[in-house]
PDB file of N, CA and C in Angstrom:
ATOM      1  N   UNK A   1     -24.212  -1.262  -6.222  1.00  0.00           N
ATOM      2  CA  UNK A   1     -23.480  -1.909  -7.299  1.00  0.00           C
ATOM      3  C   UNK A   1     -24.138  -3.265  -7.569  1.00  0.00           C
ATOM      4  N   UNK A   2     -24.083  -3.707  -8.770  1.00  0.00           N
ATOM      5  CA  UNK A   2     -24.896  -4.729  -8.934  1.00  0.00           C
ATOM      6  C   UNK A   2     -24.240  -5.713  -8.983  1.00  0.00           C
ATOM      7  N   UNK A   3     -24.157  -7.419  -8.992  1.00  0.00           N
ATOM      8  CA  UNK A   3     -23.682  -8.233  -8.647  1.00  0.00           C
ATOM      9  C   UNK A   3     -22.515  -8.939 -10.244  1.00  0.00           C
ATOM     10  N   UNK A   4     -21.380  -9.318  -9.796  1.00  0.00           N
ATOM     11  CA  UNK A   4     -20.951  -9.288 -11.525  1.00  0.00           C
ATOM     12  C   UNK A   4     -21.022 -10.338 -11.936  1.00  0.00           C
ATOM     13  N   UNK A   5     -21.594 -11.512 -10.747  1.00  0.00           N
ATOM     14  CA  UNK A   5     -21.955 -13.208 -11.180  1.00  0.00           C
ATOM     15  C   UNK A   5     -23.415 -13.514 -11.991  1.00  0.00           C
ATOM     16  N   UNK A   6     -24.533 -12.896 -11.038  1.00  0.00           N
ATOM     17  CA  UNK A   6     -25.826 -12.897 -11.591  1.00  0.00           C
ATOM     18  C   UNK A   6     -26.400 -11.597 -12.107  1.00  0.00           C
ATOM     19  N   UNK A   7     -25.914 -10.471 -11.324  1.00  0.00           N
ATOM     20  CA  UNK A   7     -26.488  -9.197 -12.408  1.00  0.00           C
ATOM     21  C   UNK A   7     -27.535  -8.818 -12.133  1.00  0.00           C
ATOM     22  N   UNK A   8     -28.277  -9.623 -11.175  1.00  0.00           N
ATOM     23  CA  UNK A   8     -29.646  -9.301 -10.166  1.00  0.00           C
ATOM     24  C   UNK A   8     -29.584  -8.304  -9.291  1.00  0.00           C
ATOM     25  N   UNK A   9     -29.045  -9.402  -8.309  1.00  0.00           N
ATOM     26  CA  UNK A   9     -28.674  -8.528  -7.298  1.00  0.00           C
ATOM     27  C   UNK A   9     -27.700  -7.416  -6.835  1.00  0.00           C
ATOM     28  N   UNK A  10     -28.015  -7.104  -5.247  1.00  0.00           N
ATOM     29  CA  UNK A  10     -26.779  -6.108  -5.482  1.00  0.00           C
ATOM     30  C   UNK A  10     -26.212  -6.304  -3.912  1.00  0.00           C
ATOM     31  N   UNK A  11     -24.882  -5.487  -4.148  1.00  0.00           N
ATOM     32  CA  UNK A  11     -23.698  -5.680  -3.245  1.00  0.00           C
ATOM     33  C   UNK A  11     -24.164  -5.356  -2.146  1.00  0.00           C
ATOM     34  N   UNK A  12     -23.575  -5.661  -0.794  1.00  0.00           N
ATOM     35  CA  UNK A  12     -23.975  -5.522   0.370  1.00  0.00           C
ATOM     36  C   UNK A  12     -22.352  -5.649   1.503  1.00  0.00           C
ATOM     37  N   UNK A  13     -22.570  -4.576   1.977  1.00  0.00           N
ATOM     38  CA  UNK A  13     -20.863  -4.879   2.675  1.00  0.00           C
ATOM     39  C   UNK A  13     -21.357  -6.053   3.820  1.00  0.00           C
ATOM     40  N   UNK A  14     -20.461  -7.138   4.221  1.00  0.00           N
ATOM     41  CA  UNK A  14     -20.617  -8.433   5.151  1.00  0.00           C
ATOM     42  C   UNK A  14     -19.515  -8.812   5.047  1.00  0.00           C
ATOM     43  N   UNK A  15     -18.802  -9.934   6.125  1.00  0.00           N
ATOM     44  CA  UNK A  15     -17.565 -10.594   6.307  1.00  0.00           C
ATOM     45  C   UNK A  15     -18.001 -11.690   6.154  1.00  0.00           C
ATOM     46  N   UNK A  16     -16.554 -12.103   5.978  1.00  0.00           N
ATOM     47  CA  UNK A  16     -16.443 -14.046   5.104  1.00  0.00           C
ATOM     48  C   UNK A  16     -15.409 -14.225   5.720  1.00  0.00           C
ATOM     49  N   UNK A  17     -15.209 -16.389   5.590  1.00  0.00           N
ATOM     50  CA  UNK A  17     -14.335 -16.567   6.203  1.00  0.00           C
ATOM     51  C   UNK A  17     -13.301 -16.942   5.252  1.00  0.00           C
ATOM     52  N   UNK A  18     -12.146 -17.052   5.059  1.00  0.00           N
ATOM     53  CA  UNK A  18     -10.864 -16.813   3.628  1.00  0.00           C
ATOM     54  C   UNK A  18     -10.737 -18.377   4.201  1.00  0.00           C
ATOM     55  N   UNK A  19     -10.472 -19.273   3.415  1.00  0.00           N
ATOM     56  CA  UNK A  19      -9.533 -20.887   3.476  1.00  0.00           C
ATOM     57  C   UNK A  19      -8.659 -20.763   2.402  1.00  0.00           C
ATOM     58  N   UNK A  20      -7.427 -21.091   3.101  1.00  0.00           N
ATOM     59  CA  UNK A  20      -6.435 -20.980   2.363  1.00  0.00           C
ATOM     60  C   UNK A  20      -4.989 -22.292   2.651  1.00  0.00           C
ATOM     61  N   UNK A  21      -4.063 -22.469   1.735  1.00  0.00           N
ATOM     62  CA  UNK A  21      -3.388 -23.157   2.062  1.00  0.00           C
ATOM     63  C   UNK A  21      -1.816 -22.864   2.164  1.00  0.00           C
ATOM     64  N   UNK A  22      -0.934 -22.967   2.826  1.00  0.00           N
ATOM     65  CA  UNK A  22      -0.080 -22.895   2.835  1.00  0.00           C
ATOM     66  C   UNK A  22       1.144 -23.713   3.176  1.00  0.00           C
ATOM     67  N   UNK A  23       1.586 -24.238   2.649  1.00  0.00           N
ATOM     68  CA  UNK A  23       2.669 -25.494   2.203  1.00  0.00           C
ATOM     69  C   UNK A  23       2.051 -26.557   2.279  1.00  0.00           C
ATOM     70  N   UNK A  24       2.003 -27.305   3.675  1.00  0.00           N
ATOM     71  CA  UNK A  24       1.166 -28.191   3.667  1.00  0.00           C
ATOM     72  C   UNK A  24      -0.147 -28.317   5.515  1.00  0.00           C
ATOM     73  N   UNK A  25      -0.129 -26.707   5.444  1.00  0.00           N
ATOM     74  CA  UNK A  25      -1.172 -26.237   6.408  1.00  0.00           C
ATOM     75  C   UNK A  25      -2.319 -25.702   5.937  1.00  0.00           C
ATOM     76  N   UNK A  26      -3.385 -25.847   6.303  1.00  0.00           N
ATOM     77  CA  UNK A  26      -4.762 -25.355   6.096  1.00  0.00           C
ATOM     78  C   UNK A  26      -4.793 -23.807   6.943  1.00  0.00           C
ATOM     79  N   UNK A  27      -4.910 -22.358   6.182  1.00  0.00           N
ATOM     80  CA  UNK A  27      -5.081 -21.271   7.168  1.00  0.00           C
ATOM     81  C   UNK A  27      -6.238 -21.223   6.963  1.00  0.00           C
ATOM     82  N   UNK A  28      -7.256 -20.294   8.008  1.00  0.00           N
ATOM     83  CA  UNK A  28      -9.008 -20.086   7.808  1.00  0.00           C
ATOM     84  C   UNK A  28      -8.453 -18.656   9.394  1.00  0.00           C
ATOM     85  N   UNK A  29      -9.265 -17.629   8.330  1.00  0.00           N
ATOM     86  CA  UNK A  29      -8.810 -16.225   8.872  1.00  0.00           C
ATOM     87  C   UNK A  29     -10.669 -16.235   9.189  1.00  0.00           C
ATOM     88  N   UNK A  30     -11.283 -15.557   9.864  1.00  0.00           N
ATOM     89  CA  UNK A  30     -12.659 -15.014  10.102  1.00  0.00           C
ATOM     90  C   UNK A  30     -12.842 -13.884   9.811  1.00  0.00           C
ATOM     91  N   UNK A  31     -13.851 -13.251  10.003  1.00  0.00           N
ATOM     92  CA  UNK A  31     -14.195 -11.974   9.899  1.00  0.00           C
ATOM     93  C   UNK A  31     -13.343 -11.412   8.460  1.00  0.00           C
ATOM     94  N   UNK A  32     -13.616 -11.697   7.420  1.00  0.00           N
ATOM     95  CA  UNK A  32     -12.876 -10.983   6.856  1.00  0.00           C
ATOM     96  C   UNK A  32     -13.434 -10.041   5.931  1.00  0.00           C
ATOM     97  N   UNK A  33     -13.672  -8.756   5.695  1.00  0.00           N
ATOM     98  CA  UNK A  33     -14.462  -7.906   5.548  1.00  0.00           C
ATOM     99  C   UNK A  33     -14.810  -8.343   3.546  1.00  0.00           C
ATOM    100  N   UNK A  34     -15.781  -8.497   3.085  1.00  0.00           N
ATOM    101  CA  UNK A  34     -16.347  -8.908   1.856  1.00  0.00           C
ATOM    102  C   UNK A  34     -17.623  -7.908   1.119  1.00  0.00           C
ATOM    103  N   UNK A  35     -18.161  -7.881   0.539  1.00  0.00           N
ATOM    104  CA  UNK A  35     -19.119  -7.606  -0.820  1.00  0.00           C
ATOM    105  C   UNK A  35     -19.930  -9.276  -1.177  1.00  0.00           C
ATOM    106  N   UNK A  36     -21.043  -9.167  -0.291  1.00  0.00           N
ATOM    107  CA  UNK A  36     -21.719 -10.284  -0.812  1.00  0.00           C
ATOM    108  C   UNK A  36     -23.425  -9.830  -1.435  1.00  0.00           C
ATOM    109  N   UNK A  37     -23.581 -10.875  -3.082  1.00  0.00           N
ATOM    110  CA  UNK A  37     -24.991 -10.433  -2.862  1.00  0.00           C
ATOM    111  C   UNK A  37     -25.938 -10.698  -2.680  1.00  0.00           C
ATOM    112  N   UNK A  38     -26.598  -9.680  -2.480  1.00  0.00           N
ATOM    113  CA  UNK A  38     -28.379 -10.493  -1.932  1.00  0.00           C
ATOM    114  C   UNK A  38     -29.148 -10.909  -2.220  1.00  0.00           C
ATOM    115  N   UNK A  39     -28.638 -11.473  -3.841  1.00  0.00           N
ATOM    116  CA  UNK A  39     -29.503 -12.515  -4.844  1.00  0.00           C
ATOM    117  C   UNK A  39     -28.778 -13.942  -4.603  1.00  0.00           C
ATOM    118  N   UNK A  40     -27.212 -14.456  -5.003  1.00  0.00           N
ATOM    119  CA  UNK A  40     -26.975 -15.570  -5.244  1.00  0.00           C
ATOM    120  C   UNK A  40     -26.488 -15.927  -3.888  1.00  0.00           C
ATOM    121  N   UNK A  41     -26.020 -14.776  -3.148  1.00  0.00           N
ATOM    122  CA  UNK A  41     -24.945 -15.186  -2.025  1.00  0.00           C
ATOM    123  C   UNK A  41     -23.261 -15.357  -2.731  1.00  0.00           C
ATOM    124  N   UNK A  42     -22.752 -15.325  -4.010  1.00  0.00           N
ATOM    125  CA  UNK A  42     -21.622 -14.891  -4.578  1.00  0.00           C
ATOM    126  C   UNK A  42     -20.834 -13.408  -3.087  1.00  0.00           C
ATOM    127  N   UNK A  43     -19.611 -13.622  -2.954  1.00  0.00           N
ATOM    128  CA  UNK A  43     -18.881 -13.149  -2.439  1.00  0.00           C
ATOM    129  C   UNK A  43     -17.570 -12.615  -2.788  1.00  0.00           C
ATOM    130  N   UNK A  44     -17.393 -11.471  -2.689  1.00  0.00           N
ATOM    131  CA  UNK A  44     -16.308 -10.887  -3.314  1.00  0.00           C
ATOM    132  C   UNK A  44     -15.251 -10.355  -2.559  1.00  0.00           C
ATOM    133  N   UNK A  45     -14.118  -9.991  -2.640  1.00  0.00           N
ATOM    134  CA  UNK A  45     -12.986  -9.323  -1.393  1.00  0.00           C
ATOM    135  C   UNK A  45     -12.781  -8.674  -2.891  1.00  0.00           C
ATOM    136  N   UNK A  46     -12.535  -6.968  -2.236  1.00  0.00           N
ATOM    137  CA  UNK A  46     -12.106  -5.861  -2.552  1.00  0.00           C
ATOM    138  C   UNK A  46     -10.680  -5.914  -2.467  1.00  0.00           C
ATOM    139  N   UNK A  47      -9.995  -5.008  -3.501  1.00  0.00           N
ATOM    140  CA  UNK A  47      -8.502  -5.186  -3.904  1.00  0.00           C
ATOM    141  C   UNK A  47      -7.944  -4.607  -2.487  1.00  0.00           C
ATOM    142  N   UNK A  48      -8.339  -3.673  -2.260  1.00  0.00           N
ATOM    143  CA  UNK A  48      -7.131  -3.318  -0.749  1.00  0.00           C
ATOM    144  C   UNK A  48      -7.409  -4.790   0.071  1.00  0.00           C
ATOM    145  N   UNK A  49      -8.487  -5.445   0.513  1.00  0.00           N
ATOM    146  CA  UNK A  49      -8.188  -6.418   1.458  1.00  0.00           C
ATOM    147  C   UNK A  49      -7.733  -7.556   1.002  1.00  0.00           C
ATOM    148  N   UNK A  50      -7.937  -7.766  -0.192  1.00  0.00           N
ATOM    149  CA  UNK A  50      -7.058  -9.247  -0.977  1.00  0.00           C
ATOM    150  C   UNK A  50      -5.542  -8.472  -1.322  1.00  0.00           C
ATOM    151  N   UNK A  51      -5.314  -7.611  -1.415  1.00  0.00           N
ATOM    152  CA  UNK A  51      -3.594  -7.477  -1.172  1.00  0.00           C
ATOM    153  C   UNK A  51      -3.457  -7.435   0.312  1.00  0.00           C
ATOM    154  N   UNK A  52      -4.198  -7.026   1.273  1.00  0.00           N
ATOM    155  CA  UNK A  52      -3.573  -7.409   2.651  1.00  0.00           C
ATOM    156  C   UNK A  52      -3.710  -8.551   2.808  1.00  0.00           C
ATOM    157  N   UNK A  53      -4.674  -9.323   2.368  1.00  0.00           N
ATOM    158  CA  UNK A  53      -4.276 -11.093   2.598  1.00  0.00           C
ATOM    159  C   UNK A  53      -3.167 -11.777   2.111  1.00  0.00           C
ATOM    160  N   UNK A  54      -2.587 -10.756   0.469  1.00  0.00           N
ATOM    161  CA  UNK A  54      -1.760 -11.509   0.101  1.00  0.00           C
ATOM    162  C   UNK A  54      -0.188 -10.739   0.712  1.00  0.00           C
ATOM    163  N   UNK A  55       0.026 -10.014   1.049  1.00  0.00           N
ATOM    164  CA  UNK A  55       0.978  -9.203   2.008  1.00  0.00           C
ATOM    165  C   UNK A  55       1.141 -10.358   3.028  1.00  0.00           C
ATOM    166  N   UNK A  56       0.251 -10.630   3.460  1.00  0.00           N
ATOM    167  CA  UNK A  56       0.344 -11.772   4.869  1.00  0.00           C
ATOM    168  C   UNK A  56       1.033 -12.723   4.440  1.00  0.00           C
ATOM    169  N   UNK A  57       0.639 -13.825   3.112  1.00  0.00           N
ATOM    170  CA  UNK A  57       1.657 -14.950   2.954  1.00  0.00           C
ATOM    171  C   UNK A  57       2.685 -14.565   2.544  1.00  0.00           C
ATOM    172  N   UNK A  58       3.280 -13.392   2.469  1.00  0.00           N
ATOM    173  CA  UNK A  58       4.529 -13.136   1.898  1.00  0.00           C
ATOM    174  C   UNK A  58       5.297 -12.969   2.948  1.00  0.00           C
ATOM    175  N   UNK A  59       4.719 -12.564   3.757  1.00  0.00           N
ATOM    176  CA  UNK A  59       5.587 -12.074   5.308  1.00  0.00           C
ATOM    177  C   UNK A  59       6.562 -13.145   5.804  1.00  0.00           C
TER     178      UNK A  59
END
């Protein structure tokens, strides 16, 4: 799949780390499974794992 920022490159499955905030706490999750590409370094999270991230702050 080709990249949808630059259009060069292409997707590559790799993990990232998520920063996020919540009220007035800083969360930072690791490993979190991503789509990065191998032209810009642009990073993407796929809809099933960005609804399990967002499932989490709802909990």
């Amino acid at each position: 799949m080709a990249c949808m920022s630059c259009k060069y490159g292409e997707m590559q499955e790799s993990v990232t780390t998520y920063f996020t905030q919540l009220n007035h706490c800083y969360i930072i999750i690791e490993n979190v499974p991503c789509l990065k590409c191998s032209q810009c370094g642009e990073e993407f999270l796929t809809s099933s794992v960005a609804e399990r991230l967002t499932v989490f702050w709802i909990i």
